[in-house]
Protein backbone atom coordinates (compact mmCIF):
# COMPACT_ATOMS: atom_id res chain seq x y z
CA UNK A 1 0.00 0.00 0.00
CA UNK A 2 1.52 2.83 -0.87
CA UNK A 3 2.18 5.87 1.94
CA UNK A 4 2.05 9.77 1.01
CA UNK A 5 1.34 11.04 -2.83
CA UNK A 6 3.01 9.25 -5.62
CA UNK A 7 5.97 10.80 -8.03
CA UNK A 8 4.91 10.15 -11.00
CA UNK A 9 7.48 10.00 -13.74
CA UNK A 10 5.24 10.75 -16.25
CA UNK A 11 5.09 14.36 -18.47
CA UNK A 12 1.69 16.10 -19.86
CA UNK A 13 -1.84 15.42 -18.32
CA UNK A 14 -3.20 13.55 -20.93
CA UNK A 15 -0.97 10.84 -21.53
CA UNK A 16 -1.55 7.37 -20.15
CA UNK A 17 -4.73 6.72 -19.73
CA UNK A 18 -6.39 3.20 -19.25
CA UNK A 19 -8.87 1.30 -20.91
CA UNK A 20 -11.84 0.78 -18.62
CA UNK A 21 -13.66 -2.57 -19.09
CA UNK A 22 -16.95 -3.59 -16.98
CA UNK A 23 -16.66 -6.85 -15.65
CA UNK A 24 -17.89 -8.43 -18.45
CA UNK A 25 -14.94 -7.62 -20.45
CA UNK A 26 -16.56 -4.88 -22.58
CA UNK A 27 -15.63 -1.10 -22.60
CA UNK A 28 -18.11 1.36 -20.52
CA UNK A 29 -19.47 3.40 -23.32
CA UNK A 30 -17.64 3.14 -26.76
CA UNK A 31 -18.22 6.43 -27.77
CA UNK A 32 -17.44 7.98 -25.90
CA UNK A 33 -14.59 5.69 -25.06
CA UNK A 34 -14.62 4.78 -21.53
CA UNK A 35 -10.81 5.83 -20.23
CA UNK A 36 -9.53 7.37 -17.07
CA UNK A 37 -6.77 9.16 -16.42
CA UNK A 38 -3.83 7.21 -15.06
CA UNK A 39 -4.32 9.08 -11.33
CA UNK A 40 -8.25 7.65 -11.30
CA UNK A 41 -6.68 4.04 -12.35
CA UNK A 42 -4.27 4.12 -9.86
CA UNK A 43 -6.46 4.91 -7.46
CA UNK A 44 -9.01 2.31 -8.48
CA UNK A 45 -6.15 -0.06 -8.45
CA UNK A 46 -5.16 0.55 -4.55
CA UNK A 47 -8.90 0.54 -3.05
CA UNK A 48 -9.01 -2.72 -5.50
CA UNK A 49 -12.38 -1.51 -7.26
CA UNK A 50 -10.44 -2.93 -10.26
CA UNK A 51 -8.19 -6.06 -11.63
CA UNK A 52 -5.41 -4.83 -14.04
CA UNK A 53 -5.14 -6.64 -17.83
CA UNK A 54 -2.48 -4.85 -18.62
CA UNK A 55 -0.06 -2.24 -18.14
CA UNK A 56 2.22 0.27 -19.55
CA UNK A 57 6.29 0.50 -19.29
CA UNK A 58 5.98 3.48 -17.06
CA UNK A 59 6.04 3.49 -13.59
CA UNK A 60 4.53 5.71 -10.42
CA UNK A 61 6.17 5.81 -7.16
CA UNK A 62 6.31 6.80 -3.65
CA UNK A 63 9.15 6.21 -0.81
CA UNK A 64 7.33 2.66 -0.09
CA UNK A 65 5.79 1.68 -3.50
CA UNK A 66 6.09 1.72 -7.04
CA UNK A 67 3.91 0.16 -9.86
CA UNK A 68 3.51 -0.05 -13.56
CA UNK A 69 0.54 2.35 -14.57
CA UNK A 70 -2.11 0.38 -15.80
CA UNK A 71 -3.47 0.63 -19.53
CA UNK A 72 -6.34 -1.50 -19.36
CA UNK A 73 -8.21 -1.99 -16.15
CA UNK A 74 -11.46 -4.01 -15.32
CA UNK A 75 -14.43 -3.12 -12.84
CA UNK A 76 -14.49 -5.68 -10.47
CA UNK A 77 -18.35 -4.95 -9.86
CA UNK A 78 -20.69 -5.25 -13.04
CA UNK A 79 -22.55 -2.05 -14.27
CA UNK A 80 -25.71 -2.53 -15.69
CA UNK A 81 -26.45 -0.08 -18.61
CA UNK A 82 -29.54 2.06 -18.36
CA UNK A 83 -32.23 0.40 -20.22
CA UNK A 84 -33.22 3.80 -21.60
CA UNK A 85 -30.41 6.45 -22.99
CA UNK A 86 -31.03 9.16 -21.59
CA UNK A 87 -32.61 12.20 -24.23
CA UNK A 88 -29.55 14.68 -24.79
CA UNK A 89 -28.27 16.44 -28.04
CA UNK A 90 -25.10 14.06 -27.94
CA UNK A 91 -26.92 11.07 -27.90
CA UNK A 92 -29.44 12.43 -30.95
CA UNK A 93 -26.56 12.25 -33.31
CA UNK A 94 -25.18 9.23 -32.21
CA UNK A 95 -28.45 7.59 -32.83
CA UNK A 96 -28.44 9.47 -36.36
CA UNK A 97 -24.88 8.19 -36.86
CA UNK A 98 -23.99 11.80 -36.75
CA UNK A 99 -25.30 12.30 -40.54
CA UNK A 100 -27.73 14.82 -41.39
CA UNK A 101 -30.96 12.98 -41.46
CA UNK A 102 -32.29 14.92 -44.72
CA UNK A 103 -29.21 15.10 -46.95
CA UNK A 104 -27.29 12.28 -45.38
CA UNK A 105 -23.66 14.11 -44.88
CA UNK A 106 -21.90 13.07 -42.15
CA UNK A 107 -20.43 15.99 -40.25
CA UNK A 108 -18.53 16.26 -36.50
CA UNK A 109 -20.85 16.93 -33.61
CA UNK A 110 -19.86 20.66 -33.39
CA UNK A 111 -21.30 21.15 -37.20
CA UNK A 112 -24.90 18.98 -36.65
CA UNK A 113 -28.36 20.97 -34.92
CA UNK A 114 -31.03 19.02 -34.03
CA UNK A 115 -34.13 19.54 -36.54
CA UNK A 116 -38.02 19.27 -35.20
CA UNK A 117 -39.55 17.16 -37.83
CA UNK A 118 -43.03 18.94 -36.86
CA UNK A 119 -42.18 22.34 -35.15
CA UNK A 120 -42.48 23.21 -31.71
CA UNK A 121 -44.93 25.77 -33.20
CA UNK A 122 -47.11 23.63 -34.81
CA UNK A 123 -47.44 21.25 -31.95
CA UNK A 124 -43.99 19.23 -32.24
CA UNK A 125 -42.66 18.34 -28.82
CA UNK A 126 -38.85 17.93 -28.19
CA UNK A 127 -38.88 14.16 -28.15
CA UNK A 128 -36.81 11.02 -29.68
CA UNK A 129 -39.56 10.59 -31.99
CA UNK A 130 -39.73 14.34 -33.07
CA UNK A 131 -36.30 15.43 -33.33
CA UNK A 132 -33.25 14.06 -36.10
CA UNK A 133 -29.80 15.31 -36.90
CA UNK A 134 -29.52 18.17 -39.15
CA UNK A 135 -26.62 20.48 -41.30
CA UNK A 136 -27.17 23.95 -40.85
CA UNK A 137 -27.80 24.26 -44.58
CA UNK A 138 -30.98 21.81 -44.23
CA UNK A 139 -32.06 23.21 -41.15
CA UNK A 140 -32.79 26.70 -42.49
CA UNK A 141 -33.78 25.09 -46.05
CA UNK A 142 -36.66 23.21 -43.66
CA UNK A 143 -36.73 26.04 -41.21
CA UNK A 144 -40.65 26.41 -39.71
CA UNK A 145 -42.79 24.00 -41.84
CA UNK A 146 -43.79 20.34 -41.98
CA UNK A 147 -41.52 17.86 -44.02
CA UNK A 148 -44.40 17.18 -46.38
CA UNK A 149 -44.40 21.05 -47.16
CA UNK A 150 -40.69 21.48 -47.84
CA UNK A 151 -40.26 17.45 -49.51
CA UNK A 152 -38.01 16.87 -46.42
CA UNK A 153 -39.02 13.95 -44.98
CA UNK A 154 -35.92 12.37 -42.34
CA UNK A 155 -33.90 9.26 -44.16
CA UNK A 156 -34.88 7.45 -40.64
CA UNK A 157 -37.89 8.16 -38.80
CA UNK A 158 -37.12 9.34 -35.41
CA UNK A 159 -37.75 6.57 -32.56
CA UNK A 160 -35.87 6.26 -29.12
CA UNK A 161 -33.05 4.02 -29.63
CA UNK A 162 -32.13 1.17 -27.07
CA UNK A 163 -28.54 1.68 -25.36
CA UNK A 164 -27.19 -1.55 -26.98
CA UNK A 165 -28.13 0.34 -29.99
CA UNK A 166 -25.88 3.60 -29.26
CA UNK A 167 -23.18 1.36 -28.09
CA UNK A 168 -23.70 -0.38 -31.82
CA UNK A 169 -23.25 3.29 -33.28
CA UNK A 170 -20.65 4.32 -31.08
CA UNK A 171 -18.59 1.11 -32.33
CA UNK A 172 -18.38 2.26 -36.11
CA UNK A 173 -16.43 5.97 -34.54
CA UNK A 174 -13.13 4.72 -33.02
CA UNK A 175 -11.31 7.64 -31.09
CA UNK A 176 -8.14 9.04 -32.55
CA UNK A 177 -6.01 7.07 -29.55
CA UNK A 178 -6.17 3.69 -29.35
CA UNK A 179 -3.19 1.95 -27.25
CA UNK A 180 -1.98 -0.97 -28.35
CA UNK A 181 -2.62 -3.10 -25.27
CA UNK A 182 -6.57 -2.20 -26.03
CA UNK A 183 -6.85 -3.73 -28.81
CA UNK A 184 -7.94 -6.89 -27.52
CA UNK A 185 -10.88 -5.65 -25.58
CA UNK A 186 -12.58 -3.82 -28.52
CA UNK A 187 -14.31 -4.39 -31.57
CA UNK A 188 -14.61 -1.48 -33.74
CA UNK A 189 -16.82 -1.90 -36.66
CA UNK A 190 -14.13 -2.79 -39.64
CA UNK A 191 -13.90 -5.18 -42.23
CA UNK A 192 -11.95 -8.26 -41.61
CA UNK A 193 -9.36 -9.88 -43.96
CA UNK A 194 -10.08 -12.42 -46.38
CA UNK A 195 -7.18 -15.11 -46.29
């Protein structure tokens, strides 16, 4: 057990983060990724909230302890997911794939609205099964009226999705950092090799 703070030998905020797993064996959240920062693992590691699959080269220490900083860590207690996602503007365009759902482009997060298929002014209520994805361009194109009006109907109809169903989505948008030590524990939506 380690005594006082740890010295970490280890330069920039960001870097060495682990992998966390429930303990099932299957990330958190895929998209996000579910990570921690390598203070949180180490942390989880001492109170034993977690079992370490595998570590990095690098190494924390105090006067009385040292350890390898782990890179992918499992929860030793299973989470169950929420049965229902909850209703936020994140999760919208994850169910939408993040693609417009009247032109189909796919754009970043920071570039999608959400769209009211029937306006709030016309009765509409903000709602899974009222609101889609939309470019900026399409938004205003639609602006006030009903997609029958304008000939914009949504490519999918809007429904609340299922959180197995996000996860799904969140699968085919693997982050930019992906340690090698995590590639065993996910599955990220590519096509495998014909041999």
């Amino acid at each position: 057990m380690p005594d006082g703070s740890l010295i970490p030998q280890i330069h920039g905020p960001g870097g060495f983060p682990a992998l966390v797993l429930n303990a099932d064996f299957r990330p958190l959240s895929y998209f996000p990724l579910s990570v921690w920062a390598w203070q949180d693992a180490v942390k989880a590691v001492v109170l034993d909230r977690v079992s370490v699959l595998s570590e990095y080269e690098t190494e924390v220490r105090s006067p009385s302890f040292a350890m390898r900083l782990p890179s992918v860590i499992a929860l030793r207690e299973y989470i169950p997911a929420a049965r229902r996602p909850a209703f936020t503007r994140f999760n919208v365009f994850l169910r939408d794939r993040f693609e417009c759902q009247y032109c189909g482009d796919g754009l970043p997060a920071q570039d999608l609205t959400f769209d009211h298929v029937v306006p709030r002014s016309k009765g509409g209520r903000t709602s899974w099964d009222n609101v889609v994805a939309a470019c900026g361009p399409c938004n205003l194109r639609k602006g006030n009226r009903m997609p029958r009006e304008c000939h914009m109907l949504p490519l999918q109809p809007p429904r609340q999705p299922t959180s197995w169903e996000l996860q799904e989505n969140g699968r085919a948008f693997p982050p930019n950092h992906l340690h090698e030590s995590w590639r065993d524990y996910l599955y990220w939506d590519s096509e495998l090799e014909q041999g």
